[in-house]
C-alpha atoms as a PDB file:
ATOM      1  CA  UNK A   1     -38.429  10.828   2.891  1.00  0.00           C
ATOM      2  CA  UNK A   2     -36.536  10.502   6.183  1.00  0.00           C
ATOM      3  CA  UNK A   3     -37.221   6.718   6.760  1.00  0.00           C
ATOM      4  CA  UNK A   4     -35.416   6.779   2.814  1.00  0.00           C
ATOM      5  CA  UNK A   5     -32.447   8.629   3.854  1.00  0.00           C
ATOM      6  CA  UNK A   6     -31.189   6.935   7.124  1.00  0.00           C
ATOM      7  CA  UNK A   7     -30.553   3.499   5.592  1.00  0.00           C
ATOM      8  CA  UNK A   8     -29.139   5.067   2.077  1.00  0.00           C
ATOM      9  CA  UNK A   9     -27.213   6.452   4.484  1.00  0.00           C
ATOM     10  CA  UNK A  10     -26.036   3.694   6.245  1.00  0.00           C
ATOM     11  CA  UNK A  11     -25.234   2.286   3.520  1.00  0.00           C
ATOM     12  CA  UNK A  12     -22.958   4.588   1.756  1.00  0.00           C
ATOM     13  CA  UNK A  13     -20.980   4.721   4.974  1.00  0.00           C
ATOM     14  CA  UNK A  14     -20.886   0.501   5.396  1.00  0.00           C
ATOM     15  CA  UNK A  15     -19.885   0.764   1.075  1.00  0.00           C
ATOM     16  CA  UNK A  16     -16.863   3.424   1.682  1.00  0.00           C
ATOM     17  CA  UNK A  17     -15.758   1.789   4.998  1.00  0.00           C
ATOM     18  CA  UNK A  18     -14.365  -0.979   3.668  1.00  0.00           C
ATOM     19  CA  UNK A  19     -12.313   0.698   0.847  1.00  0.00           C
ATOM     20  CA  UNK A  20     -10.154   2.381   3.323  1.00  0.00           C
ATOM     21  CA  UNK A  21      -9.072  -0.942   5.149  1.00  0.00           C
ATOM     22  CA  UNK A  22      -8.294  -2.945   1.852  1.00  0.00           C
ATOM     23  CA  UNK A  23      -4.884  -3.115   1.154  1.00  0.00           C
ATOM     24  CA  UNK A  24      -3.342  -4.072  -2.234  1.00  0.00           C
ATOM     25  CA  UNK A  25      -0.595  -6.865  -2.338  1.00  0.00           C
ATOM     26  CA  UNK A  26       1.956  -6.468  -5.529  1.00  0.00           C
ATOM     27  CA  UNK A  27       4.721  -9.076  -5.951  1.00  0.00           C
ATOM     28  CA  UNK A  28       8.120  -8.028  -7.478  1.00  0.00           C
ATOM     29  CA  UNK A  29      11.636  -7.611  -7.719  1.00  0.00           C
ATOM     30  CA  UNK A  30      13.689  -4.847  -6.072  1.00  0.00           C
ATOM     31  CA  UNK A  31      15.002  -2.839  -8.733  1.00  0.00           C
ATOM     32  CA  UNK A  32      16.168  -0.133  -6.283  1.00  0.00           C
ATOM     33  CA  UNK A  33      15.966   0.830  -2.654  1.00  0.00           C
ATOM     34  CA  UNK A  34      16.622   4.325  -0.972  1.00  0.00           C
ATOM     35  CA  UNK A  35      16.374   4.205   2.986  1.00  0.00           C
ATOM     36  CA  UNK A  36      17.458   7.654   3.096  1.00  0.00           C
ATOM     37  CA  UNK A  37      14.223   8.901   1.210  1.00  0.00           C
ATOM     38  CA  UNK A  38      12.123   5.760   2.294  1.00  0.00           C
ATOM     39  CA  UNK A  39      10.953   4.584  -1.324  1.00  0.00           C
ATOM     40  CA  UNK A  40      11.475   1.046  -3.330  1.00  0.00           C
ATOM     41  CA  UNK A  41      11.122   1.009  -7.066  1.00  0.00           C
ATOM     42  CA  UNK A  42      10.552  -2.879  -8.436  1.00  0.00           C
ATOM     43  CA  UNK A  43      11.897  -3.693 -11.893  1.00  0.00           C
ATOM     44  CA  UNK A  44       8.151  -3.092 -13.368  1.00  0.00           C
ATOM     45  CA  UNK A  45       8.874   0.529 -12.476  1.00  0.00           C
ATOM     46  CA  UNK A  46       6.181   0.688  -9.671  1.00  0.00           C
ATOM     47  CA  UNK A  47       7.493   3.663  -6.853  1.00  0.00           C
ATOM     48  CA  UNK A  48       6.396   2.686  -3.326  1.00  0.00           C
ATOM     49  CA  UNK A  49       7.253   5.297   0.040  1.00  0.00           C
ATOM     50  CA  UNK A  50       7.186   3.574   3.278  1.00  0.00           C
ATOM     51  CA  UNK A  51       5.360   4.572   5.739  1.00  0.00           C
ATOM     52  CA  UNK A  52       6.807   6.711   8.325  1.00  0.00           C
ATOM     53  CA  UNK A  53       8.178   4.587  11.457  1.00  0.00           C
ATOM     54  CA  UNK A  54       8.762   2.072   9.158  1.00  0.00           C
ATOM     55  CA  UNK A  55      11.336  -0.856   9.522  1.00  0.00           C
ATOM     56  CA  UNK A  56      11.866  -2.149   6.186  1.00  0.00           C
ATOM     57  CA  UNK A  57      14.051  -5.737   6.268  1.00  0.00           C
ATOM     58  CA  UNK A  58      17.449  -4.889   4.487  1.00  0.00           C
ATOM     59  CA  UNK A  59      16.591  -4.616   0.961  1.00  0.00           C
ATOM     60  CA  UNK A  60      19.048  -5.149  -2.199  1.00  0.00           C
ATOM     61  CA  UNK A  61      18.319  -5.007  -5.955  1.00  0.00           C
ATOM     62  CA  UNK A  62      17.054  -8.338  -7.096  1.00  0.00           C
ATOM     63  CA  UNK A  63      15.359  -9.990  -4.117  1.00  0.00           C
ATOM     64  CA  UNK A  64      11.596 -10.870  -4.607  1.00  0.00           C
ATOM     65  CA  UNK A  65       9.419  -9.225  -2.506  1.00  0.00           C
ATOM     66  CA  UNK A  66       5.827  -8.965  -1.565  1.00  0.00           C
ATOM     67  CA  UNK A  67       4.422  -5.328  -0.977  1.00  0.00           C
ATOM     68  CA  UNK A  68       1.226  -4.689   0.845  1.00  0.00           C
ATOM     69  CA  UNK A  69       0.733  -0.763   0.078  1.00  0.00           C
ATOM     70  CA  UNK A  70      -2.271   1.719   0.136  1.00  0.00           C
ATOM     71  CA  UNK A  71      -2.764   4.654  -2.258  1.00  0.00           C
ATOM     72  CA  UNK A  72      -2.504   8.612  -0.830  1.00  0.00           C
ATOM     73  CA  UNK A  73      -3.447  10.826  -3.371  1.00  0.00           C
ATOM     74  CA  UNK A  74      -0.854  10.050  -6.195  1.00  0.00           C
ATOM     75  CA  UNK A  75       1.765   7.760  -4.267  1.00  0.00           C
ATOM     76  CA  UNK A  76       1.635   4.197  -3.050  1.00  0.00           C
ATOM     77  CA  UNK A  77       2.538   3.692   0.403  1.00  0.00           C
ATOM     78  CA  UNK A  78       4.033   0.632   1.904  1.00  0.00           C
ATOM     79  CA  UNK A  79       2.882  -0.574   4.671  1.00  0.00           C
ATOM     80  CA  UNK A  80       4.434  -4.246   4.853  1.00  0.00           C
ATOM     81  CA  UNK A  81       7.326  -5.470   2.726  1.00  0.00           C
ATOM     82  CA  UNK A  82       8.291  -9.073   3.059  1.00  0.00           C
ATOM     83  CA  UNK A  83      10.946 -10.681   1.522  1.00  0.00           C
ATOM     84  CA  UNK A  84      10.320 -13.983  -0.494  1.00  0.00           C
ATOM     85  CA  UNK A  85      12.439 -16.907   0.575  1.00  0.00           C
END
């Protein structure tokens, strides 16, 4: 039974590692962008918070942007936002 349970083991923890490095790209236009309250909403109606700390580039309605973001509970939260040229 033991020599069962170390390497199921091992392997749920390898499986579930890798989900919480993965980080989802979305491409988009800026719809709206609050730097007072830290969020971006694109024109598909997706919400995105930026992370705490976070220098976003100056951001106006219509630009195209990429998002790289991560889910917390319900919200999205941006980690990079790049602005396509």
């Amino acid at each position: 039974m033991r020599t069962l349970l170390i390497p199921a083991a091992a392997a749920a923890i390898l499986a579930t590692s890798s989900l919480v490095f993965a980080a989802t790209q979305t491409n988009g236009t800026v719809k709206s962008y609050d730097s007072h309250a830290m969020t971006l909403t694109l024109a598909d109606g997706s919400s995105y918070t930026l992370k705490k700390g976070m220098k976003a580039p100056a951001l106006k309605a219509g630009e195209k942007v990429t998002v790289s973001w991560d889910m917390s509970g319900s919200k999205k939260i941006a980690d990079k936002i790049t602005v396509a040229k």
